[in-house]
C-alpha atoms as a PDB file:
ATOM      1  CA  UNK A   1       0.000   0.000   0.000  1.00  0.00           C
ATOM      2  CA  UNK A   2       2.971   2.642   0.424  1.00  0.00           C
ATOM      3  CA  UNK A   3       4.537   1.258  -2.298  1.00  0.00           C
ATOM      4  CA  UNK A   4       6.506   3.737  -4.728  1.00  0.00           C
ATOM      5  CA  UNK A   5       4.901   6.707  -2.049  1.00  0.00           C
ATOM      6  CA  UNK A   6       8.429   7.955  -1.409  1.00  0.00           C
ATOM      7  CA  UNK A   7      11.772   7.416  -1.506  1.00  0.00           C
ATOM      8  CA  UNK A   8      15.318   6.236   1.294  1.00  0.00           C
ATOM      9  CA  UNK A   9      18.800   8.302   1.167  1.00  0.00           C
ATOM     10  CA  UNK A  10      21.652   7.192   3.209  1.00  0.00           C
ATOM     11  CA  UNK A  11      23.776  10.672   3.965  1.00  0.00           C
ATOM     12  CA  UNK A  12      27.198  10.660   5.784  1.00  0.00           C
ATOM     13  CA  UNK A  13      26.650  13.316   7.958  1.00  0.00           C
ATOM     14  CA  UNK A  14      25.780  13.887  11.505  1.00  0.00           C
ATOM     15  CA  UNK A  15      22.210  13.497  13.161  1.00  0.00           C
ATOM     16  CA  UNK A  16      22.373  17.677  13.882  1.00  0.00           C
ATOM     17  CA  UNK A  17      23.363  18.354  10.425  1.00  0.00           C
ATOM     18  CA  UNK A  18      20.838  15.808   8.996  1.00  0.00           C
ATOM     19  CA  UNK A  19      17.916  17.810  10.984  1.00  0.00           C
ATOM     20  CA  UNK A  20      18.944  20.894   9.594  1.00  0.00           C
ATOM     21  CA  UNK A  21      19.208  19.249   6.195  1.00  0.00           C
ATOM     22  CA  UNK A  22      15.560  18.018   6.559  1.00  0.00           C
ATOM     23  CA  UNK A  23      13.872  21.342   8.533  1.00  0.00           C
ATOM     24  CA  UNK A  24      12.974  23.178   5.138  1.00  0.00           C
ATOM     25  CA  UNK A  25      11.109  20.276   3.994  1.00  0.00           C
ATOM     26  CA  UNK A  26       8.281  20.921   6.514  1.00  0.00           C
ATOM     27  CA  UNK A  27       8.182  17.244   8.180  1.00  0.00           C
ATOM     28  CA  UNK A  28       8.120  15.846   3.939  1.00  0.00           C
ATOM     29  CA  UNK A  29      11.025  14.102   4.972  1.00  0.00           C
ATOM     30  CA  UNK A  30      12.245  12.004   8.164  1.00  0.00           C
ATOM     31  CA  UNK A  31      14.745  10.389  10.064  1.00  0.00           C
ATOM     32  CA  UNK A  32      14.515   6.675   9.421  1.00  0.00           C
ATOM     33  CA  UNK A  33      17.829   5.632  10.651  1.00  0.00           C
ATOM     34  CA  UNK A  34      20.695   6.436  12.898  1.00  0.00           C
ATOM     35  CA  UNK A  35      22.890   3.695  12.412  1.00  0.00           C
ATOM     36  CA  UNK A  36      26.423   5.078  13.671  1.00  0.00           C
ATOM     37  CA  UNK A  37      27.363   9.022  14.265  1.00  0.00           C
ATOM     38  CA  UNK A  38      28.170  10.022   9.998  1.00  0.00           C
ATOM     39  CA  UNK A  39      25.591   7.518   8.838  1.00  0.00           C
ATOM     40  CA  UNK A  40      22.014   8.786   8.922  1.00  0.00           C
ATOM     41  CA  UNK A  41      18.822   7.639   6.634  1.00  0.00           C
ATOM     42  CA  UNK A  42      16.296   9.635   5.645  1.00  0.00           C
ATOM     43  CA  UNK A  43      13.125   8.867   4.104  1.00  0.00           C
ATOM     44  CA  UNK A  44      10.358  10.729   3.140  1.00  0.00           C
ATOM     45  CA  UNK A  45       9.381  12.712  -0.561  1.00  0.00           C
ATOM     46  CA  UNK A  46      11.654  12.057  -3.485  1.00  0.00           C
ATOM     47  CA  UNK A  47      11.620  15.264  -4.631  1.00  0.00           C
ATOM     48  CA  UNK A  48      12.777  16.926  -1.313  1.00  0.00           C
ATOM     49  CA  UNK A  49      15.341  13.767  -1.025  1.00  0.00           C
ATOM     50  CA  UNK A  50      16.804  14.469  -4.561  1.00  0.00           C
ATOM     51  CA  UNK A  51      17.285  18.302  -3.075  1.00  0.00           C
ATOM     52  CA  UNK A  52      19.190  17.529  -0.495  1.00  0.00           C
ATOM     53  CA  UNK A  53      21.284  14.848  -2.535  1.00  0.00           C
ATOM     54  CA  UNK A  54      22.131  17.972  -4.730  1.00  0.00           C
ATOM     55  CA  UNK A  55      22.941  19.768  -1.884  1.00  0.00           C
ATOM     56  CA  UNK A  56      25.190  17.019  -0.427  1.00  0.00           C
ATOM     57  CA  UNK A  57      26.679  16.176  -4.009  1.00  0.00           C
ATOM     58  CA  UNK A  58      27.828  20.117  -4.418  1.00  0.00           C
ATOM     59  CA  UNK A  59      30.309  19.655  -1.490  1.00  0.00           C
ATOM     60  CA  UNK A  60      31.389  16.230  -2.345  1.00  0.00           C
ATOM     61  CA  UNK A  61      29.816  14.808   1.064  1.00  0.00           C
ATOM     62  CA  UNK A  62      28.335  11.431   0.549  1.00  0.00           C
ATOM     63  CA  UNK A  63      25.059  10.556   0.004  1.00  0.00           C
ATOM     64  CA  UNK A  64      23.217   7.810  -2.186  1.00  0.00           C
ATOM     65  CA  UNK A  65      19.715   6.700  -2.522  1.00  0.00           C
ATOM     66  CA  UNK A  66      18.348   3.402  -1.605  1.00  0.00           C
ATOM     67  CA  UNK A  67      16.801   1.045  -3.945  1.00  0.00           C
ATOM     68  CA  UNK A  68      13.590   0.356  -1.974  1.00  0.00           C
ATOM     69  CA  UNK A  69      10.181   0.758  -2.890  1.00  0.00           C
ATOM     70  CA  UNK A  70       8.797   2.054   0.151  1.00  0.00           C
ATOM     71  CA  UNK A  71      10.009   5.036   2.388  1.00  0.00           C
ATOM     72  CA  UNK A  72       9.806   3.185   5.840  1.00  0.00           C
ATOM     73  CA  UNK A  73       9.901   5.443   8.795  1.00  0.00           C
ATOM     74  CA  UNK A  74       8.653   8.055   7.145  1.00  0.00           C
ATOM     75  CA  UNK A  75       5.042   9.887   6.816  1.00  0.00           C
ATOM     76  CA  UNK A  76       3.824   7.666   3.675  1.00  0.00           C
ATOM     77  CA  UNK A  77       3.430   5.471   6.398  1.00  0.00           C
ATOM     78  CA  UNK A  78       1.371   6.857   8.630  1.00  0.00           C
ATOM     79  CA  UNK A  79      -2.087   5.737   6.566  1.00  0.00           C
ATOM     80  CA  UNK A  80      -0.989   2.456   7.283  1.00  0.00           C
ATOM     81  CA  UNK A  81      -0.718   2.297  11.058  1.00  0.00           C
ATOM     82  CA  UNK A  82      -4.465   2.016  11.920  1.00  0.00           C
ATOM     83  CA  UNK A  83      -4.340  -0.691   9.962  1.00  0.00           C
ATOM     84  CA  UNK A  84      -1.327  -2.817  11.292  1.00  0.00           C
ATOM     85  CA  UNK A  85      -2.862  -1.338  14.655  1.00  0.00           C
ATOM     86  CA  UNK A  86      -5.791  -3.197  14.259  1.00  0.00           C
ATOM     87  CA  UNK A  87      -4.567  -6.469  12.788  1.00  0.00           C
ATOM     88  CA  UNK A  88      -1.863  -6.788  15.711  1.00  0.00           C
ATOM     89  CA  UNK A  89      -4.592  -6.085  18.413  1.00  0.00           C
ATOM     90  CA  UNK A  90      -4.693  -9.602  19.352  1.00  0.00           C
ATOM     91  CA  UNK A  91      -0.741  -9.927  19.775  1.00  0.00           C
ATOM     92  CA  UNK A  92      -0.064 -11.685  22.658  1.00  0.00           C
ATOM     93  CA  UNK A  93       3.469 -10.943  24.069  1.00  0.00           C
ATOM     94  CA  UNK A  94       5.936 -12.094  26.898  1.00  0.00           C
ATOM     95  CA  UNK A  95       9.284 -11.032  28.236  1.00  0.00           C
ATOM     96  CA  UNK A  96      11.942 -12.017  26.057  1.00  0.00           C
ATOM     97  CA  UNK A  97      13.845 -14.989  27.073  1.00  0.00           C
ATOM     98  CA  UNK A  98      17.222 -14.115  26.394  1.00  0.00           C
ATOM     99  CA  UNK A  99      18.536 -10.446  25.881  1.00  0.00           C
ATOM    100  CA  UNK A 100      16.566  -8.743  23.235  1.00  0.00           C
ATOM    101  CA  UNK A 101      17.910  -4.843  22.377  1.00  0.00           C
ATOM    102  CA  UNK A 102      15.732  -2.863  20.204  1.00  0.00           C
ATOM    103  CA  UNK A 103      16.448  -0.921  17.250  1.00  0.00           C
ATOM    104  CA  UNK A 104      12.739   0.964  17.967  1.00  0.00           C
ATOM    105  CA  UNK A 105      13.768   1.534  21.417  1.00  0.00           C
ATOM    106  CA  UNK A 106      17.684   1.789  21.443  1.00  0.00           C
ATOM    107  CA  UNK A 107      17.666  -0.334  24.791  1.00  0.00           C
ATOM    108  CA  UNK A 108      17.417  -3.249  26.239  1.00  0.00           C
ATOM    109  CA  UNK A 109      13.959  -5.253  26.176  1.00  0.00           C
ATOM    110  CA  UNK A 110      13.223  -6.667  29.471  1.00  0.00           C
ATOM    111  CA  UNK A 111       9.266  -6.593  29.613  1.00  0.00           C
ATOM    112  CA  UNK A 112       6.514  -7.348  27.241  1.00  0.00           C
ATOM    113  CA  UNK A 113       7.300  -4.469  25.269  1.00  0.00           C
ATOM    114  CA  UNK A 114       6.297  -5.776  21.351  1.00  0.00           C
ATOM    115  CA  UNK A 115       2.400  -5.241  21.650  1.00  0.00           C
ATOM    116  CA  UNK A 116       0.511  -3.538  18.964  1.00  0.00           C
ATOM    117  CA  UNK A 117       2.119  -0.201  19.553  1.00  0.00           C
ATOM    118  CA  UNK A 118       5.492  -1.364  19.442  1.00  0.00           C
ATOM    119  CA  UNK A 119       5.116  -2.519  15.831  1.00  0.00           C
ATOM    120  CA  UNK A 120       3.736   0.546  14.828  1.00  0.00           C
ATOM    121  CA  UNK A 121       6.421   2.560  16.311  1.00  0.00           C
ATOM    122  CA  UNK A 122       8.857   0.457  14.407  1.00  0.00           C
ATOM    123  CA  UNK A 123       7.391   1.152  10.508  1.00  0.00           C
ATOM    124  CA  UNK A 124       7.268   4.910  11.169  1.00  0.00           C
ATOM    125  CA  UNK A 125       9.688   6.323  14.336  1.00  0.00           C
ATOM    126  CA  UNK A 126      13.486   6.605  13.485  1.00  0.00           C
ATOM    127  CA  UNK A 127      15.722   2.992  13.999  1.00  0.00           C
ATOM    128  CA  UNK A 128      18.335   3.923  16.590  1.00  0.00           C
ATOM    129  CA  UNK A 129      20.759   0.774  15.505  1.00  0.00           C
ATOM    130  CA  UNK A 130      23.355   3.289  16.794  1.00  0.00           C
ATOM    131  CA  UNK A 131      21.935   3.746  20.076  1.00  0.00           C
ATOM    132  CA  UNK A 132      21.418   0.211  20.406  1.00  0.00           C
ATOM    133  CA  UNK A 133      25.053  -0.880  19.250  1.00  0.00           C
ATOM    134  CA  UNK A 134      26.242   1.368  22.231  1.00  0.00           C
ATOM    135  CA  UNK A 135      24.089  -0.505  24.372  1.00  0.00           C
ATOM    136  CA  UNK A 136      25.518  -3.780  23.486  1.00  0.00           C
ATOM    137  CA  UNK A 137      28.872  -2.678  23.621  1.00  0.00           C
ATOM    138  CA  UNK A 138      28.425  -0.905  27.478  1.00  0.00           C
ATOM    139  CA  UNK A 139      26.743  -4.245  28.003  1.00  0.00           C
ATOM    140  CA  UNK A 140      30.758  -6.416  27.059  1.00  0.00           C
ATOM    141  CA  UNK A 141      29.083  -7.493  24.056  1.00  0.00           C
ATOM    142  CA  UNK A 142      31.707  -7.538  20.934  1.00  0.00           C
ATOM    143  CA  UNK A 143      31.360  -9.909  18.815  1.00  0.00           C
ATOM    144  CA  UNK A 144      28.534  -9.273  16.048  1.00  0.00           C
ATOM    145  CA  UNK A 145      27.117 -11.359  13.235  1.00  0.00           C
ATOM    146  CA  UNK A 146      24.704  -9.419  10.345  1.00  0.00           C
ATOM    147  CA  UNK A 147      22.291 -11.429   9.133  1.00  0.00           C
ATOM    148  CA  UNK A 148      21.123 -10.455   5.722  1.00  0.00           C
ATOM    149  CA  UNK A 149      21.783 -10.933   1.980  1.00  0.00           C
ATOM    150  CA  UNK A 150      24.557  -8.241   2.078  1.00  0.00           C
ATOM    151  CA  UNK A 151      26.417  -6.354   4.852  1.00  0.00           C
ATOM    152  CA  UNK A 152      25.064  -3.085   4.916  1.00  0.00           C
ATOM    153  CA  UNK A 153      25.133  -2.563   8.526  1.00  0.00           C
ATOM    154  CA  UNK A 154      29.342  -3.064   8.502  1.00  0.00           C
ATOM    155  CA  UNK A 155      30.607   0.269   8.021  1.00  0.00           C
ATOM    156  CA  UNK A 156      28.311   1.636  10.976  1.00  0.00           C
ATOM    157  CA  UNK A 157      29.495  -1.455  13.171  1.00  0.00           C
ATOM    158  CA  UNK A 158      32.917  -0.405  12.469  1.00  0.00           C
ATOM    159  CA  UNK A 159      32.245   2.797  12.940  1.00  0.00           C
ATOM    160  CA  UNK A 160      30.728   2.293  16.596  1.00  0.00           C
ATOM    161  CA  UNK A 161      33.669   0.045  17.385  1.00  0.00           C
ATOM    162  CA  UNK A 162      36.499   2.971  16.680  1.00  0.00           C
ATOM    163  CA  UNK A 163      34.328   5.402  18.400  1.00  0.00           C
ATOM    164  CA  UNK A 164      34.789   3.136  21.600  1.00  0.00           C
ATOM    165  CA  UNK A 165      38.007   1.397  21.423  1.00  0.00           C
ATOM    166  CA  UNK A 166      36.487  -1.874  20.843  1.00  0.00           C
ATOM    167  CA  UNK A 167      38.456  -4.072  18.543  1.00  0.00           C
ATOM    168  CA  UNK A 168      35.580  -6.509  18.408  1.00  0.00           C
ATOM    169  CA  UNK A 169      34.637  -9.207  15.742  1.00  0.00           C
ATOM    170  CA  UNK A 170      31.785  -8.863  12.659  1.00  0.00           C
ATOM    171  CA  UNK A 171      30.870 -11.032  10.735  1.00  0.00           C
ATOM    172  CA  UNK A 172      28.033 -11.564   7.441  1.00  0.00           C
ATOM    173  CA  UNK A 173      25.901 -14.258   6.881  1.00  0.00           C
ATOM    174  CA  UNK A 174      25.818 -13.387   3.134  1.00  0.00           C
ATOM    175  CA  UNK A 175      27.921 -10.886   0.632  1.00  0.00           C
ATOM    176  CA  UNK A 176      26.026  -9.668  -2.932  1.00  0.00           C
ATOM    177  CA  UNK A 177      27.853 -11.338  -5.900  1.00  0.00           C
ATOM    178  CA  UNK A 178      30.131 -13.893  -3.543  1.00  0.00           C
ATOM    179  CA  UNK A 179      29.356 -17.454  -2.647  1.00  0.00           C
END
Protein backbone atom coordinates (compact mmCIF):
# COMPACT_ATOMS: atom_id res chain seq x y z
CA UNK A 1 0.00 0.00 0.00
CA UNK A 2 2.97 2.64 0.42
CA UNK A 3 4.54 1.26 -2.30
CA UNK A 4 6.51 3.74 -4.73
CA UNK A 5 4.90 6.71 -2.05
CA UNK A 6 8.43 7.95 -1.41
CA UNK A 7 11.77 7.42 -1.51
CA UNK A 8 15.32 6.24 1.29
CA UNK A 9 18.80 8.30 1.17
CA UNK A 10 21.65 7.19 3.21
CA UNK A 11 23.78 10.67 3.97
CA UNK A 12 27.20 10.66 5.78
CA UNK A 13 26.65 13.32 7.96
CA UNK A 14 25.78 13.89 11.50
CA UNK A 15 22.21 13.50 13.16
CA UNK A 16 22.37 17.68 13.88
CA UNK A 17 23.36 18.35 10.42
CA UNK A 18 20.84 15.81 9.00
CA UNK A 19 17.92 17.81 10.98
CA UNK A 20 18.94 20.89 9.59
CA UNK A 21 19.21 19.25 6.19
CA UNK A 22 15.56 18.02 6.56
CA UNK A 23 13.87 21.34 8.53
CA UNK A 24 12.97 23.18 5.14
CA UNK A 25 11.11 20.28 3.99
CA UNK A 26 8.28 20.92 6.51
CA UNK A 27 8.18 17.24 8.18
CA UNK A 28 8.12 15.85 3.94
CA UNK A 29 11.02 14.10 4.97
CA UNK A 30 12.25 12.00 8.16
CA UNK A 31 14.75 10.39 10.06
CA UNK A 32 14.52 6.68 9.42
CA UNK A 33 17.83 5.63 10.65
CA UNK A 34 20.70 6.44 12.90
CA UNK A 35 22.89 3.70 12.41
CA UNK A 36 26.42 5.08 13.67
CA UNK A 37 27.36 9.02 14.27
CA UNK A 38 28.17 10.02 10.00
CA UNK A 39 25.59 7.52 8.84
CA UNK A 40 22.01 8.79 8.92
CA UNK A 41 18.82 7.64 6.63
CA UNK A 42 16.30 9.64 5.64
CA UNK A 43 13.12 8.87 4.10
CA UNK A 44 10.36 10.73 3.14
CA UNK A 45 9.38 12.71 -0.56
CA UNK A 46 11.65 12.06 -3.48
CA UNK A 47 11.62 15.26 -4.63
CA UNK A 48 12.78 16.93 -1.31
CA UNK A 49 15.34 13.77 -1.02
CA UNK A 50 16.80 14.47 -4.56
CA UNK A 51 17.28 18.30 -3.08
CA UNK A 52 19.19 17.53 -0.49
CA UNK A 53 21.28 14.85 -2.53
CA UNK A 54 22.13 17.97 -4.73
CA UNK A 55 22.94 19.77 -1.88
CA UNK A 56 25.19 17.02 -0.43
CA UNK A 57 26.68 16.18 -4.01
CA UNK A 58 27.83 20.12 -4.42
CA UNK A 59 30.31 19.66 -1.49
CA UNK A 60 31.39 16.23 -2.34
CA UNK A 61 29.82 14.81 1.06
CA UNK A 62 28.33 11.43 0.55
CA UNK A 63 25.06 10.56 0.00
CA UNK A 64 23.22 7.81 -2.19
CA UNK A 65 19.72 6.70 -2.52
CA UNK A 66 18.35 3.40 -1.61
CA UNK A 67 16.80 1.04 -3.94
CA UNK A 68 13.59 0.36 -1.97
CA UNK A 69 10.18 0.76 -2.89
CA UNK A 70 8.80 2.05 0.15
CA UNK A 71 10.01 5.04 2.39
CA UNK A 72 9.81 3.18 5.84
CA UNK A 73 9.90 5.44 8.80
CA UNK A 74 8.65 8.05 7.14
CA UNK A 75 5.04 9.89 6.82
CA UNK A 76 3.82 7.67 3.68
CA UNK A 77 3.43 5.47 6.40
CA UNK A 78 1.37 6.86 8.63
CA UNK A 79 -2.09 5.74 6.57
CA UNK A 80 -0.99 2.46 7.28
CA UNK A 81 -0.72 2.30 11.06
CA UNK A 82 -4.47 2.02 11.92
CA UNK A 83 -4.34 -0.69 9.96
CA UNK A 84 -1.33 -2.82 11.29
CA UNK A 85 -2.86 -1.34 14.65
CA UNK A 86 -5.79 -3.20 14.26
CA UNK A 87 -4.57 -6.47 12.79
CA UNK A 88 -1.86 -6.79 15.71
CA UNK A 89 -4.59 -6.09 18.41
CA UNK A 90 -4.69 -9.60 19.35
CA UNK A 91 -0.74 -9.93 19.77
CA UNK A 92 -0.06 -11.69 22.66
CA UNK A 93 3.47 -10.94 24.07
CA UNK A 94 5.94 -12.09 26.90
CA UNK A 95 9.28 -11.03 28.24
CA UNK A 96 11.94 -12.02 26.06
CA UNK A 97 13.85 -14.99 27.07
CA UNK A 98 17.22 -14.11 26.39
CA UNK A 99 18.54 -10.45 25.88
CA UNK A 100 16.57 -8.74 23.23
CA UNK A 101 17.91 -4.84 22.38
CA UNK A 102 15.73 -2.86 20.20
CA UNK A 103 16.45 -0.92 17.25
CA UNK A 104 12.74 0.96 17.97
CA UNK A 105 13.77 1.53 21.42
CA UNK A 106 17.68 1.79 21.44
CA UNK A 107 17.67 -0.33 24.79
CA UNK A 108 17.42 -3.25 26.24
CA UNK A 109 13.96 -5.25 26.18
CA UNK A 110 13.22 -6.67 29.47
CA UNK A 111 9.27 -6.59 29.61
CA UNK A 112 6.51 -7.35 27.24
CA UNK A 113 7.30 -4.47 25.27
CA UNK A 114 6.30 -5.78 21.35
CA UNK A 115 2.40 -5.24 21.65
CA UNK A 116 0.51 -3.54 18.96
CA UNK A 117 2.12 -0.20 19.55
CA UNK A 118 5.49 -1.36 19.44
CA UNK A 119 5.12 -2.52 15.83
CA UNK A 120 3.74 0.55 14.83
CA UNK A 121 6.42 2.56 16.31
CA UNK A 122 8.86 0.46 14.41
CA UNK A 123 7.39 1.15 10.51
CA UNK A 124 7.27 4.91 11.17
CA UNK A 125 9.69 6.32 14.34
CA UNK A 126 13.49 6.60 13.48
CA UNK A 127 15.72 2.99 14.00
CA UNK A 128 18.34 3.92 16.59
CA UNK A 129 20.76 0.77 15.51
CA UNK A 130 23.35 3.29 16.79
CA UNK A 131 21.94 3.75 20.08
CA UNK A 132 21.42 0.21 20.41
CA UNK A 133 25.05 -0.88 19.25
CA UNK A 134 26.24 1.37 22.23
CA UNK A 135 24.09 -0.50 24.37
CA UNK A 136 25.52 -3.78 23.49
CA UNK A 137 28.87 -2.68 23.62
CA UNK A 138 28.42 -0.91 27.48
CA UNK A 139 26.74 -4.25 28.00
CA UNK A 140 30.76 -6.42 27.06
CA UNK A 141 29.08 -7.49 24.06
CA UNK A 142 31.71 -7.54 20.93
CA UNK A 143 31.36 -9.91 18.82
CA UNK A 144 28.53 -9.27 16.05
CA UNK A 145 27.12 -11.36 13.23
CA UNK A 146 24.70 -9.42 10.34
CA UNK A 147 22.29 -11.43 9.13
CA UNK A 148 21.12 -10.46 5.72
CA UNK A 149 21.78 -10.93 1.98
CA UNK A 150 24.56 -8.24 2.08
CA UNK A 151 26.42 -6.35 4.85
CA UNK A 152 25.06 -3.08 4.92
CA UNK A 153 25.13 -2.56 8.53
CA UNK A 154 29.34 -3.06 8.50
CA UNK A 155 30.61 0.27 8.02
CA UNK A 156 28.31 1.64 10.98
CA UNK A 157 29.49 -1.46 13.17
CA UNK A 158 32.92 -0.40 12.47
CA UNK A 159 32.24 2.80 12.94
CA UNK A 160 30.73 2.29 16.60
CA UNK A 161 33.67 0.04 17.39
CA UNK A 162 36.50 2.97 16.68
CA UNK A 163 34.33 5.40 18.40
CA UNK A 164 34.79 3.14 21.60
CA UNK A 165 38.01 1.40 21.42
CA UNK A 166 36.49 -1.87 20.84
CA UNK A 167 38.46 -4.07 18.54
CA UNK A 168 35.58 -6.51 18.41
CA UNK A 169 34.64 -9.21 15.74
CA UNK A 170 31.78 -8.86 12.66
CA UNK A 171 30.87 -11.03 10.74
CA UNK A 172 28.03 -11.56 7.44
CA UNK A 173 25.90 -14.26 6.88
CA UNK A 174 25.82 -13.39 3.13
CA UNK A 175 27.92 -10.89 0.63
CA UNK A 176 26.03 -9.67 -2.93
CA UNK A 177 27.85 -11.34 -5.90
CA UNK A 178 30.13 -13.89 -3.54
CA UNK A 179 29.36 -17.45 -2.65
Amino acid sequence: KAAHQGSMLAVGVELAEALTLIAPFGGAVSIAAINAPTAITLAGDTAALEAIAAQLEARGAFNRMLKVEVAYHSPTMDPLLDELRECLADLETGAPQLPVYSTVTGERITDTAFDDEYWCRNVRQPVYFFKALEQLLADGYEDFLEVGPHPVLSTAIKECFSRHQVKGMLLSTLKRGAP
